[in-house]
N, C-alpha and C. Protein backbone atom coordinates (compact mmCIF):
# COMPACT_ATOMS: atom_id res chain seq x y z
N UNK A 1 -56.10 188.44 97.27
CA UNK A 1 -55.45 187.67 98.30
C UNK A 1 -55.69 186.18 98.13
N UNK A 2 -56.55 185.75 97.97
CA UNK A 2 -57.14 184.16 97.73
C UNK A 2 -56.22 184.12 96.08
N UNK A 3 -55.74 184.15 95.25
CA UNK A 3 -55.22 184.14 94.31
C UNK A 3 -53.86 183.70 94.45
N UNK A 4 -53.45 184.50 95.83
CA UNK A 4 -51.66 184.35 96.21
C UNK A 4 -52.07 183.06 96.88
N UNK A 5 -52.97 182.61 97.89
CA UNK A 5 -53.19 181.55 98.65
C UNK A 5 -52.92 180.03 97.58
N UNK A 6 -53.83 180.47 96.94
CA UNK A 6 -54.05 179.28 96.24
C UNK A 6 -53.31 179.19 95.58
N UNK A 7 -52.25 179.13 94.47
CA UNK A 7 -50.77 179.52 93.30
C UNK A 7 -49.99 178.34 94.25
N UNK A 8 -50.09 178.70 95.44
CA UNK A 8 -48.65 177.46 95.93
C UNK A 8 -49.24 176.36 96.54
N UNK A 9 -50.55 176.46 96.72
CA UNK A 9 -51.18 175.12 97.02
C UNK A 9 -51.36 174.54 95.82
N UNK A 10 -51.99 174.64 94.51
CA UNK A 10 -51.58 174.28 93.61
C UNK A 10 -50.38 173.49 92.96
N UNK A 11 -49.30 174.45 93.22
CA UNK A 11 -47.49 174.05 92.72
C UNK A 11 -47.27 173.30 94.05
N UNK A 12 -47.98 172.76 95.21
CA UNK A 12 -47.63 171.41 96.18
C UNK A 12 -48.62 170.44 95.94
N UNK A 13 -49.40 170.41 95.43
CA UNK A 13 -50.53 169.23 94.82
C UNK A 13 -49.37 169.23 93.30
N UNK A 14 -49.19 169.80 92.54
CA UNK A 14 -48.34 169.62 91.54
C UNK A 14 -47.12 168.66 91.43
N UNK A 15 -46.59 168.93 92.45
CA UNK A 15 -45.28 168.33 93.00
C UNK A 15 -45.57 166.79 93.54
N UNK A 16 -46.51 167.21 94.70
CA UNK A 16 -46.75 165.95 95.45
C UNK A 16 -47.32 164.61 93.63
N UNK A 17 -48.09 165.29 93.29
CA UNK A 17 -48.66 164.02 92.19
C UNK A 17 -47.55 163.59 91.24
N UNK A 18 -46.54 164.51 90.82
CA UNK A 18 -45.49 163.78 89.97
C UNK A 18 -44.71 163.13 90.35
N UNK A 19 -44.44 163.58 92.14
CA UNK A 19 -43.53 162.59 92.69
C UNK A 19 -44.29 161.30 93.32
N UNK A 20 -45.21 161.24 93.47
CA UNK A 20 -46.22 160.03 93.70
C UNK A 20 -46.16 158.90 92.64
N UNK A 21 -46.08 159.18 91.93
CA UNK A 21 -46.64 158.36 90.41
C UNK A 21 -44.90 157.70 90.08
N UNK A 22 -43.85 157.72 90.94
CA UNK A 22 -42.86 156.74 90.79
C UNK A 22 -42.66 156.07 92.31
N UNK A 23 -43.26 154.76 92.09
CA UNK A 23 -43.62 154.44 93.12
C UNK A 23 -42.33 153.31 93.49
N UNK A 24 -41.90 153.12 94.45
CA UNK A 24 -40.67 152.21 94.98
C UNK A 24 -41.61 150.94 95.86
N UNK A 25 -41.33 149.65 94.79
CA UNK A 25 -41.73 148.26 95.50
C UNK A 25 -41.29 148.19 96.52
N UNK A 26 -41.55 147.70 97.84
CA UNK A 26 -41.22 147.26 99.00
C UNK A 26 -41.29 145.48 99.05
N UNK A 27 -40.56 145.23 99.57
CA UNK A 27 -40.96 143.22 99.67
C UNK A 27 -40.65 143.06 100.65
N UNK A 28 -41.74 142.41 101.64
CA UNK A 28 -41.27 142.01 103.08
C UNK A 28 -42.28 141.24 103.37
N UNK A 29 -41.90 140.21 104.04
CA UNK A 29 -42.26 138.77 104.44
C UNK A 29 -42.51 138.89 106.24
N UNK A 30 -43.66 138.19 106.15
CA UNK A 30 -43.33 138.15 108.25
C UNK A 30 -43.59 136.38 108.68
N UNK A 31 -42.75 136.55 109.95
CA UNK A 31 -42.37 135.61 110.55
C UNK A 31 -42.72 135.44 111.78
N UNK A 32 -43.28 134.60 112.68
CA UNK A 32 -43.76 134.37 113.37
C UNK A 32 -43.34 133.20 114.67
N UNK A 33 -42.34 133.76 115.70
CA UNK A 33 -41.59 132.34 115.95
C UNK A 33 -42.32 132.55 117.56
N UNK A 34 -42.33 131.43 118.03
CA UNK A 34 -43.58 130.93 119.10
C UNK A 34 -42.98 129.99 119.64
N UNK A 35 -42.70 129.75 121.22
CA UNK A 35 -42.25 128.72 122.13
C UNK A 35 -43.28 128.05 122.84
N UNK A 36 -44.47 127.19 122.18
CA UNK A 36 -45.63 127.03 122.82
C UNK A 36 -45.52 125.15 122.50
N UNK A 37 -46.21 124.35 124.14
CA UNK A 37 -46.24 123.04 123.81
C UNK A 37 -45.14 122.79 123.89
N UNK A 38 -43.79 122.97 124.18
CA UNK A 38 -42.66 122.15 124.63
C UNK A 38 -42.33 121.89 122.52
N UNK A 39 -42.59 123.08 122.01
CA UNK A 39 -41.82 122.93 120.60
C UNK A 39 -42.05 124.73 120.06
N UNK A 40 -40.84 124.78 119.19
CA UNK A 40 -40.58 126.35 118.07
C UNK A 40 -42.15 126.14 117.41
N UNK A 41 -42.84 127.25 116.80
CA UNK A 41 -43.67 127.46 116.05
C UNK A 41 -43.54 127.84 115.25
N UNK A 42 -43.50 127.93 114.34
CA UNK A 42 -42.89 129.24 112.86
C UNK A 42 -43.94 129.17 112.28
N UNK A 43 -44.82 130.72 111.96
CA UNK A 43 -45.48 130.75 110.60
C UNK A 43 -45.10 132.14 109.62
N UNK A 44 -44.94 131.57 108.87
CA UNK A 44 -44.21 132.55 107.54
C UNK A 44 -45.22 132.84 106.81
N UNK A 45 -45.36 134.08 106.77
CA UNK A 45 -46.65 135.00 106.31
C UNK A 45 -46.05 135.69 104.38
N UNK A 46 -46.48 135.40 103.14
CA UNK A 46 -45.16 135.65 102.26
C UNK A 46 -46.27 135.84 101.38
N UNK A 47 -46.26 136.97 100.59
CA UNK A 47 -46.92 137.08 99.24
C UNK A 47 -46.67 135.66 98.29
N UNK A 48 -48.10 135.49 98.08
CA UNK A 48 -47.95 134.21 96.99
C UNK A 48 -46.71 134.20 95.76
N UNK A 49 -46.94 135.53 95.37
CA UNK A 49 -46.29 135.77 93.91
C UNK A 49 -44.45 135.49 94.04
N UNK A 50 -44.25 136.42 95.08
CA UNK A 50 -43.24 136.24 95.67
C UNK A 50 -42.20 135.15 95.87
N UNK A 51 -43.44 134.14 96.44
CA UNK A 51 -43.16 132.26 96.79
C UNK A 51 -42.99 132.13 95.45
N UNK A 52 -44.00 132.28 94.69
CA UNK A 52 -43.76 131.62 93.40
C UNK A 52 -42.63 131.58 92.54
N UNK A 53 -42.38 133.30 92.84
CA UNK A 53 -41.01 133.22 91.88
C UNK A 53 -40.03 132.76 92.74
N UNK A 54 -39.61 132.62 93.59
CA UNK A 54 -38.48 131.93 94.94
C UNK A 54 -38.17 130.53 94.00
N UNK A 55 -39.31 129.61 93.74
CA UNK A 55 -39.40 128.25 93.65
C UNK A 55 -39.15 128.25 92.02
N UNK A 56 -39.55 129.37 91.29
CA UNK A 56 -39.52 129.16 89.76
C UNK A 56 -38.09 129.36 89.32
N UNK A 57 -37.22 129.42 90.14
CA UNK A 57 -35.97 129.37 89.74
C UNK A 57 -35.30 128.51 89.93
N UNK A 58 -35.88 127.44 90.66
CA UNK A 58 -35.29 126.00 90.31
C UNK A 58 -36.37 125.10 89.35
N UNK A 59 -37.70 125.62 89.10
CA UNK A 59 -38.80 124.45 88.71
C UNK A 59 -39.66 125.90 87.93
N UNK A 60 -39.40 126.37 86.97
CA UNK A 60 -39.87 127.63 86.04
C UNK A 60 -41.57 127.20 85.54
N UNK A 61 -42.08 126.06 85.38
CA UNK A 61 -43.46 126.29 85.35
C UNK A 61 -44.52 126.08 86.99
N UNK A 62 -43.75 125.88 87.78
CA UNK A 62 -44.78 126.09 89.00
C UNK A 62 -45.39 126.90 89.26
N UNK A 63 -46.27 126.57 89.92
CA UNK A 63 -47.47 127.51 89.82
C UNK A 63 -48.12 127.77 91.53
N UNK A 64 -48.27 128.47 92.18
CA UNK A 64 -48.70 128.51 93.88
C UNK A 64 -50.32 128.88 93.41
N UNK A 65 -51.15 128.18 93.42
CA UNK A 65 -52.71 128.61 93.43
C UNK A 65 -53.58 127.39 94.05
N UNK A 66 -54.76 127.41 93.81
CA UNK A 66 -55.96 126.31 94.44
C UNK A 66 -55.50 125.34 94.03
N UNK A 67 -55.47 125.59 93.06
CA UNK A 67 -55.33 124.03 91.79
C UNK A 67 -54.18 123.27 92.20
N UNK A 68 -53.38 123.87 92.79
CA UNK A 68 -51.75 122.95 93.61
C UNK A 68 -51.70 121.86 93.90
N UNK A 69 -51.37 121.20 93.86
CA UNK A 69 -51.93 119.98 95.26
C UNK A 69 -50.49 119.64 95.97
N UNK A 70 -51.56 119.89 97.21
CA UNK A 70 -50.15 120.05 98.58
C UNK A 70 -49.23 119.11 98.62
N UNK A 71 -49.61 117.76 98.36
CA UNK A 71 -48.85 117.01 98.28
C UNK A 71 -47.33 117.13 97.29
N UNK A 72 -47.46 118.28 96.33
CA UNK A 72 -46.30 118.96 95.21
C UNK A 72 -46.04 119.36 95.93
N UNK A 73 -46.21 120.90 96.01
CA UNK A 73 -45.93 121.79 96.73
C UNK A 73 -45.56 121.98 98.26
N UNK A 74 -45.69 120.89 98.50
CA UNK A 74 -45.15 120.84 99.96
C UNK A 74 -43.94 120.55 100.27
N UNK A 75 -43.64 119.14 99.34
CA UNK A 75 -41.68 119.36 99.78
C UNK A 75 -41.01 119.70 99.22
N UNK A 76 -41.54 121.06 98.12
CA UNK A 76 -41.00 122.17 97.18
C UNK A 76 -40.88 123.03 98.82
N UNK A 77 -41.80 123.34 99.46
CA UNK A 77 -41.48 124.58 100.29
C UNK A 77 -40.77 124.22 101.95
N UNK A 78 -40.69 123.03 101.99
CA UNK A 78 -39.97 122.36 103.21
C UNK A 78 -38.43 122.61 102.50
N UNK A 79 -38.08 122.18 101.19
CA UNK A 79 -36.80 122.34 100.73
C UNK A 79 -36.09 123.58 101.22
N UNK A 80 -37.57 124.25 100.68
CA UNK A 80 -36.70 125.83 99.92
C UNK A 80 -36.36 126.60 101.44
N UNK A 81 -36.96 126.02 102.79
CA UNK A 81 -36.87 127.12 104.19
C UNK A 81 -35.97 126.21 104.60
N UNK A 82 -35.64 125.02 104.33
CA UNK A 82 -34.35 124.25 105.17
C UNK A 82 -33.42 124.86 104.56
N UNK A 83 -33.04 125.41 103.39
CA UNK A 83 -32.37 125.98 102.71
C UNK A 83 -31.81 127.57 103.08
N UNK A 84 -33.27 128.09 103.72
CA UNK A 84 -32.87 129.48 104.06
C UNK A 84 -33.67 130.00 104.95
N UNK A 85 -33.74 128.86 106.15
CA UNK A 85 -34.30 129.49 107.28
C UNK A 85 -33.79 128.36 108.33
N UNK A 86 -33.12 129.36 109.25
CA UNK A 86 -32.66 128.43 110.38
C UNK A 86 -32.29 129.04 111.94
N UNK A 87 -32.63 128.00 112.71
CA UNK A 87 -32.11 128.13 114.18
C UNK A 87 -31.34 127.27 114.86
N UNK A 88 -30.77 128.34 116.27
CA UNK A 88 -29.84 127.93 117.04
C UNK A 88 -30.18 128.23 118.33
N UNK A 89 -29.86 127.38 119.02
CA UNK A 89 -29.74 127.61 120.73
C UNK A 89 -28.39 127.41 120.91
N UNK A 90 -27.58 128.32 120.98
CA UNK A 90 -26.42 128.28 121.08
C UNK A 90 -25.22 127.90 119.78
N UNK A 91 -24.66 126.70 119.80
CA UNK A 91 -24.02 126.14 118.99
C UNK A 91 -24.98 124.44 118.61
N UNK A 92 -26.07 124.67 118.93
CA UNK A 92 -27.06 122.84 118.58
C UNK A 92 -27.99 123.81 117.72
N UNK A 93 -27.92 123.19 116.72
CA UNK A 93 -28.77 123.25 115.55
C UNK A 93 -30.35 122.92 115.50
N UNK A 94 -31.41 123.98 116.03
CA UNK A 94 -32.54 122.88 115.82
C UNK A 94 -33.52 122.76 114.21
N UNK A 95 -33.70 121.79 114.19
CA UNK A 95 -33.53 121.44 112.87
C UNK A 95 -36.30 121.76 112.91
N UNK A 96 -35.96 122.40 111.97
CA UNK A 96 -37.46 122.70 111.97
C UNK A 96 -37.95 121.26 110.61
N UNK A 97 -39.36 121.41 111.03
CA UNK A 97 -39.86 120.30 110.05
C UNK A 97 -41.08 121.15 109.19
N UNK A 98 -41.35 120.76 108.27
CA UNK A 98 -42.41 121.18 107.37
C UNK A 98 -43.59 120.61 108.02
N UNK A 99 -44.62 121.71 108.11
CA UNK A 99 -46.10 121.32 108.46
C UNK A 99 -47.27 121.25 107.78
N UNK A 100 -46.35 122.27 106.99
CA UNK A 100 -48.12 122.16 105.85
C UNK A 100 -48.19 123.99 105.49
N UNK A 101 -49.50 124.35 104.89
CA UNK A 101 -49.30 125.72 104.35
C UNK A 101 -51.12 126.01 103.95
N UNK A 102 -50.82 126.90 103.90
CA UNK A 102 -52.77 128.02 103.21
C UNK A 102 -52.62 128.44 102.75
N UNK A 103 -52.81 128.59 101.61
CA UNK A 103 -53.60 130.05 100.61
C UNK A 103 -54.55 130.69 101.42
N UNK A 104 -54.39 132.29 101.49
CA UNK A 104 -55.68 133.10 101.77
C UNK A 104 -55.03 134.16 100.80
N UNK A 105 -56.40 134.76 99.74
CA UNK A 105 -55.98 136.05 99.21
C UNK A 105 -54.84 135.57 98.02
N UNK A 106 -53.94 136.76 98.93
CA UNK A 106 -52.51 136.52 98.02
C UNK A 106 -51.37 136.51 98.76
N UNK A 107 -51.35 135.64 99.63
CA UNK A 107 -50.50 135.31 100.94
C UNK A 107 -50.75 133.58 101.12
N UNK A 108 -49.48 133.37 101.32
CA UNK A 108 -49.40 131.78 101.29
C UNK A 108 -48.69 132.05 103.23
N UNK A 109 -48.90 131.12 104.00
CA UNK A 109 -48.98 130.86 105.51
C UNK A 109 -48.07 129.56 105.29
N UNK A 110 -46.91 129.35 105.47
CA UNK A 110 -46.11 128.47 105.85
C UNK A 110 -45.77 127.73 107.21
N UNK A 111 -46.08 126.77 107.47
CA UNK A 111 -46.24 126.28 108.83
C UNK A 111 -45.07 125.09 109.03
N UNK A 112 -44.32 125.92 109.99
CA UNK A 112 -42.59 124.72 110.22
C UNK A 112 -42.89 124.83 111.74
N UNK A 113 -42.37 123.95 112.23
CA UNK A 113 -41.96 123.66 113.71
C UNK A 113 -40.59 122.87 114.32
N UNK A 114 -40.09 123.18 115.36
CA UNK A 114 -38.54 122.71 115.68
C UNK A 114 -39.32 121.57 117.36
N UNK A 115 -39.91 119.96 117.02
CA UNK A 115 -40.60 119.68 117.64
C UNK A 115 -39.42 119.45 118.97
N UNK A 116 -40.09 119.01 120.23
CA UNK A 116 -39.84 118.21 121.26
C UNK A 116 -38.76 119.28 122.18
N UNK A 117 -38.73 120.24 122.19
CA UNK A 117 -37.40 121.33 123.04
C UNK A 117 -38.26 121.02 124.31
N UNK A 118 -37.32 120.05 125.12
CA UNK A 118 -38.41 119.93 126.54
C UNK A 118 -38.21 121.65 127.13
N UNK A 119 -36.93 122.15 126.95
CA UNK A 119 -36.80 123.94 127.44
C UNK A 119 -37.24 124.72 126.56
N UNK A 120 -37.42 126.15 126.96
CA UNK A 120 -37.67 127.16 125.80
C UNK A 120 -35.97 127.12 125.61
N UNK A 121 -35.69 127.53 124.74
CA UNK A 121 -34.00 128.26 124.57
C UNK A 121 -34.05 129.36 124.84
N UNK A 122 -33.17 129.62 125.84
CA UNK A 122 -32.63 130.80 126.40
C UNK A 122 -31.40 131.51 125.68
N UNK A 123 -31.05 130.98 124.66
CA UNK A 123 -30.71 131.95 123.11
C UNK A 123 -30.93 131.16 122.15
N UNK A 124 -30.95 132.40 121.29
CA UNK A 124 -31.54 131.83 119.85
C UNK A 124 -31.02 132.55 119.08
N UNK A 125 -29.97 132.23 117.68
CA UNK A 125 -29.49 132.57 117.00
C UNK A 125 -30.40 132.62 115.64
N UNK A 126 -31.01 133.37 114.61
CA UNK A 126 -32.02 133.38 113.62
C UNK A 126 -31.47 134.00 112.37
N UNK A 127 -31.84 133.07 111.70
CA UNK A 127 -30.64 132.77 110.16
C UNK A 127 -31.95 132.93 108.70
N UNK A 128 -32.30 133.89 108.46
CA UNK A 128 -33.07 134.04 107.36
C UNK A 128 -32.47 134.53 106.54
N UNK A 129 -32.45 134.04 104.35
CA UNK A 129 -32.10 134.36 103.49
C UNK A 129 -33.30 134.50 102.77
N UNK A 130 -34.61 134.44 103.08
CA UNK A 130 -35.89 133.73 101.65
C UNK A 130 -35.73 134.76 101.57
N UNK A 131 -36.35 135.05 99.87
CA UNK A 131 -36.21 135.42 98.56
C UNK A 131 -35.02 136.45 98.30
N UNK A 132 -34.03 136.54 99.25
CA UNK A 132 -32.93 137.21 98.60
C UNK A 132 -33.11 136.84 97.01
N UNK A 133 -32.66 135.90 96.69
CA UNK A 133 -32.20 135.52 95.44
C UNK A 133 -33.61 136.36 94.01
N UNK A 134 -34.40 136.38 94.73
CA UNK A 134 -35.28 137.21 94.16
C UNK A 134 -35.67 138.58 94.05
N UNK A 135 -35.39 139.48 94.89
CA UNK A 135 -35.68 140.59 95.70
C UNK A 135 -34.32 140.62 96.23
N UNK A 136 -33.65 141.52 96.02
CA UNK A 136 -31.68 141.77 96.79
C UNK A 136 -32.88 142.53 97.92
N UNK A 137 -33.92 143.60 97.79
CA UNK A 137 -33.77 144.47 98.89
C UNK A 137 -35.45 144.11 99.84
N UNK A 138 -35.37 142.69 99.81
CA UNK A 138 -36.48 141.86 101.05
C UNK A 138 -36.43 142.34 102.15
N UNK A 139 -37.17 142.08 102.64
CA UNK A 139 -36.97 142.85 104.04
C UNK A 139 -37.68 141.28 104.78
N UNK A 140 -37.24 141.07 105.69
CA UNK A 140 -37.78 139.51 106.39
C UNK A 140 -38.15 140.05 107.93
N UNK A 141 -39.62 139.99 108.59
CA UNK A 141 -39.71 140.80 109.75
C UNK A 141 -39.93 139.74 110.23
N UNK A 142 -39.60 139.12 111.98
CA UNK A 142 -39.72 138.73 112.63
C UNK A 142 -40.14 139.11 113.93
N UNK A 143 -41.39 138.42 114.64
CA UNK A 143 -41.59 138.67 115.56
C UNK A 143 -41.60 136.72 116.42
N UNK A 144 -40.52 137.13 117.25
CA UNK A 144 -39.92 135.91 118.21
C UNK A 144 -40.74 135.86 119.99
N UNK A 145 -41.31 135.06 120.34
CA UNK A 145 -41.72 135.01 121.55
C UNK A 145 -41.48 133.77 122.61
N UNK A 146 -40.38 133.41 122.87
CA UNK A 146 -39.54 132.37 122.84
C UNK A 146 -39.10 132.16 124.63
N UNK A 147 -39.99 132.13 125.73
CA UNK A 147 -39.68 132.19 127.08
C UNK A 147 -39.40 133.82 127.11
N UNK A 148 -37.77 134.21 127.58
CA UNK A 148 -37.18 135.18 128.17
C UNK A 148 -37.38 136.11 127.11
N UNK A 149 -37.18 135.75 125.62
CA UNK A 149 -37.06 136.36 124.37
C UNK A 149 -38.25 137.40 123.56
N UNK A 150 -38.36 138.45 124.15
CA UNK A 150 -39.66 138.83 123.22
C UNK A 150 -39.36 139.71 122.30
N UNK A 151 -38.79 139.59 121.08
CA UNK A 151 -38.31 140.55 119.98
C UNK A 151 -38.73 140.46 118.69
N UNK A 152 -38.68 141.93 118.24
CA UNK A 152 -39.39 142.14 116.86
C UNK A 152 -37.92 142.53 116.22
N UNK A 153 -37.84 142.12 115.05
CA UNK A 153 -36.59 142.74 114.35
C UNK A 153 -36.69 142.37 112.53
N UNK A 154 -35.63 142.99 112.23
CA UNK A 154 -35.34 143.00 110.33
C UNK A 154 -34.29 141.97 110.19
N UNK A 155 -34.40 141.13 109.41
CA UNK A 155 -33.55 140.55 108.57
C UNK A 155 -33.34 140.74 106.83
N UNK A 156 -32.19 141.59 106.77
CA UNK A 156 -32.38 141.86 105.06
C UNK A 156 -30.87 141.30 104.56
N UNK A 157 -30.82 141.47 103.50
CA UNK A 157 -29.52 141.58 102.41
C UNK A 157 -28.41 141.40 103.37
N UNK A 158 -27.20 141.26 103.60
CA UNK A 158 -26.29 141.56 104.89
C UNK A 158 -26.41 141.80 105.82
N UNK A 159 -27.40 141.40 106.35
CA UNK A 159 -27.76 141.22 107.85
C UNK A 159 -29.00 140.17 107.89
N UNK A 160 -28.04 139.02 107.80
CA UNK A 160 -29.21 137.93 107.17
C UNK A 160 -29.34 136.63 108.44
N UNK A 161 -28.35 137.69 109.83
CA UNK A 161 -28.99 136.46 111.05
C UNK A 161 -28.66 137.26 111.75
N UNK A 162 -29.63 137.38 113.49
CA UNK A 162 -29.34 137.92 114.53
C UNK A 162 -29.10 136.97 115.66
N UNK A 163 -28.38 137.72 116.60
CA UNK A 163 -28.23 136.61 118.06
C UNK A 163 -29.02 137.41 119.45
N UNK A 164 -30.03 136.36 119.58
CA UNK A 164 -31.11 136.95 121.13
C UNK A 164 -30.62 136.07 121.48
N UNK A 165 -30.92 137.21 122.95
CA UNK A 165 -30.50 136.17 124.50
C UNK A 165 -31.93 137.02 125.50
């Protein structure tokens, strides 16, 4: 009896390990949007490697590590999110500014802000493309906390902006 038991636990440890061992990359970035101080907060949470290749396709020897100096790399990555990260309160454009950034690990922390909104916005239209051009199947997670607004959501491939109210 222990002979029949064991034969198909076996042939499901069998199975499970060959289908394990083809493993499917995932890429997903998080976002962080914050209505605090009478201004937007944004921090963009993004695998280093990731950033790196984003930027090496306009500038192929850059490099994202210690050795950087922010002063490069900084209005390399203010470019690259005015480029493909944006908001709306309605039909007014608010225009975010570059703040600066961290290395921890292997995660680079991007820090933008949309200064002086004497209101929170009571809608917000959210326009993310980063690293499409690298990754077709990114996944961009946002979590928005914006007055009335408290939402978590996906931005990927064709569905690359949502509208909260």
């Amino acid at each position: 009896m222990l002979k029949k038991s064991i034969k198909p636990l076996i042939l499901f440890l069998f199975v499970c390990l060959s289908t394990s061992s083809q493993t499917h990359k995932f890429y997903l970035s998080h976002y962080s949007v914050d209505y605090k101080n009478e201004s937007l907060q944004i921090v963009a949470k993004i695998f280093t490697d990731d950033m790196e290749k984003a930027l090496q396709i306009k500038e192929p020897t850059l490099r994202i590590d210690e050795k950087q100096n922010p002063k490069v790399l900084g209005p390399k990555l203010a470019e690259y999110f005015k480029k493909h990260l944006s908001f709306k309160d309605r039909d007014i454009e608010l225009l975010h500014q570059y703040v600066g950034f961290e290395l921890e690990n292997d995660l680079i922390y991007i820090y933008l802000e949309v200064p002086s909104l004497a209101l929170d916005p009571g809608y917000l239209t959210v326009f993310c493309d980063a690293l499409f051009e690298v990754y077709p199947d990114q996944v961009n997670l946002f979590r928005v906390k914006c007055g009335s607004i408290q939402e978590t959501f996906t931005l990927k491939k064709g569905e690359e902006s949502i509208d909260l109210k």
